[in-house]
Protein backbone atom coordinates (compact mmCIF):
# COMPACT_ATOMS: atom_id res chain seq x y z
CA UNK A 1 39.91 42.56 1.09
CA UNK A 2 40.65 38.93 0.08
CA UNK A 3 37.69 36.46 0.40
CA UNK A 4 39.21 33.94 3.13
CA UNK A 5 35.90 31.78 3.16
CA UNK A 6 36.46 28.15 3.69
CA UNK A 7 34.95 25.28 3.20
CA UNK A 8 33.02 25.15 6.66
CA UNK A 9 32.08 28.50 6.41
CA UNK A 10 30.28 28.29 3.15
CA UNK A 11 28.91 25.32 4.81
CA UNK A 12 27.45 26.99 7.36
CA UNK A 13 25.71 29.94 5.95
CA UNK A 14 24.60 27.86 2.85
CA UNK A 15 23.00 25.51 5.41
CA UNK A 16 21.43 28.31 7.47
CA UNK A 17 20.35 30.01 3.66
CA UNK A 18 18.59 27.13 3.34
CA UNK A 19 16.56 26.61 6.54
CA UNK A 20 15.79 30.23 5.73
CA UNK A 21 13.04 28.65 3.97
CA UNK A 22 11.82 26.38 6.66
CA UNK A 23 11.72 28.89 9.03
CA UNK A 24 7.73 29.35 9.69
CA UNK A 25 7.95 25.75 10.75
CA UNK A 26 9.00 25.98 14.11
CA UNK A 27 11.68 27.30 16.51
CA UNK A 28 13.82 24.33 16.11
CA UNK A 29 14.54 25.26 12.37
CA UNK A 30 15.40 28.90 13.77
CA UNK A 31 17.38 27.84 16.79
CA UNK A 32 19.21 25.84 14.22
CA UNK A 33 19.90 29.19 11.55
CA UNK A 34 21.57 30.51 14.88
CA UNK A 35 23.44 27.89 15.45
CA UNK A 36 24.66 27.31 11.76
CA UNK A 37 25.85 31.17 12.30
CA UNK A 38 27.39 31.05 15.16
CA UNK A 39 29.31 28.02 14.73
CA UNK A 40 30.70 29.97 11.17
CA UNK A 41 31.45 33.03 13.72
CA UNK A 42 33.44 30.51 16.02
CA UNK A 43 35.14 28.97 12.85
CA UNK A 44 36.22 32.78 11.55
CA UNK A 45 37.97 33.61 14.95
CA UNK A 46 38.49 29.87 16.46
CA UNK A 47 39.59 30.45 20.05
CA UNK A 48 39.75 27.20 22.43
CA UNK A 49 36.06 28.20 23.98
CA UNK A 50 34.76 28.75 20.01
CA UNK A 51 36.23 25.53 19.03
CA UNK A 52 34.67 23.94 21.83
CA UNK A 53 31.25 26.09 21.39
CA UNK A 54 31.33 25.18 18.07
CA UNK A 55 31.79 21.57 18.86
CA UNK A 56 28.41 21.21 20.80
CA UNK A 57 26.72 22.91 18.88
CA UNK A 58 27.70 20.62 16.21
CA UNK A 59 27.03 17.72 18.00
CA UNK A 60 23.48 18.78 18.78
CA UNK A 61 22.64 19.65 15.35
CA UNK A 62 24.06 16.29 14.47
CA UNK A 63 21.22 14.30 17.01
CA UNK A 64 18.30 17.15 16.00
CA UNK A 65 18.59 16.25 12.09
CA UNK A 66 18.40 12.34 12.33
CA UNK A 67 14.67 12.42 11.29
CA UNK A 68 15.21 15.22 8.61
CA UNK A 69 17.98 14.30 6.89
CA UNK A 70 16.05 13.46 3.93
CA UNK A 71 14.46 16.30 3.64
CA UNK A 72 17.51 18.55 3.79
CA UNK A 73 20.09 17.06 2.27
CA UNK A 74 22.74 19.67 2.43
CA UNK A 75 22.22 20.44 5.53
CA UNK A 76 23.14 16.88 6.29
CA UNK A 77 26.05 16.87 4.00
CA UNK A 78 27.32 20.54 5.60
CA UNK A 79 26.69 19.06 9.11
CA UNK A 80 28.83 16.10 8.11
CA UNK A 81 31.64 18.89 6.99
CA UNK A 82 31.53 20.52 9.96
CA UNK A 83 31.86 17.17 12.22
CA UNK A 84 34.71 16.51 10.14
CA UNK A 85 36.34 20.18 10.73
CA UNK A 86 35.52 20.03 14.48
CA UNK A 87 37.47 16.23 14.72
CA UNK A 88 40.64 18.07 13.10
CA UNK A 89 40.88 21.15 15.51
């Protein structure tokens, strides 16, 4: 099979890879790991309800990291990606 993965969806589970390591800090790092997945599940099959899942869940991600950008860079950068992806659909 022919590795299809785009640029969103690498964003997505390298984000989520990476809160992997933040995840004994609370349940918002973990409710964001499932959010970073299932957003890259709603990208891989993008019906009109995943786009639009996707979308809030993008949108809240995008109002949870203000204060922790710094900190996570690329999780910044692949939330920026994604808002980016989610204006084009």
């Amino acid at each position: 099979m022919i590795d299809m993965e785009t640029d969103e969806l690498r964003a997505c589970k390298d984000a989520a890879d990476l809160l992997e390591n933040y995840r004994s800090f609370g349940p918002m790092v973990e409710e964001a790991i499932a959010a970073f997945k299932r957003i890259g599940e709603c990208i891989e099959d993008p019906t009109h309800e995943k786009v639009n899942e996707a979308k809030d869940l993008i949108g809240q991600l995008m109002k949870e990291i203000g204060p922790y950008q710094g900190y996570v860079p690329l999780v910044a950068v692949a939330l920026e990606k994604l808002k980016k992806w989610s204006e084009s659909v």
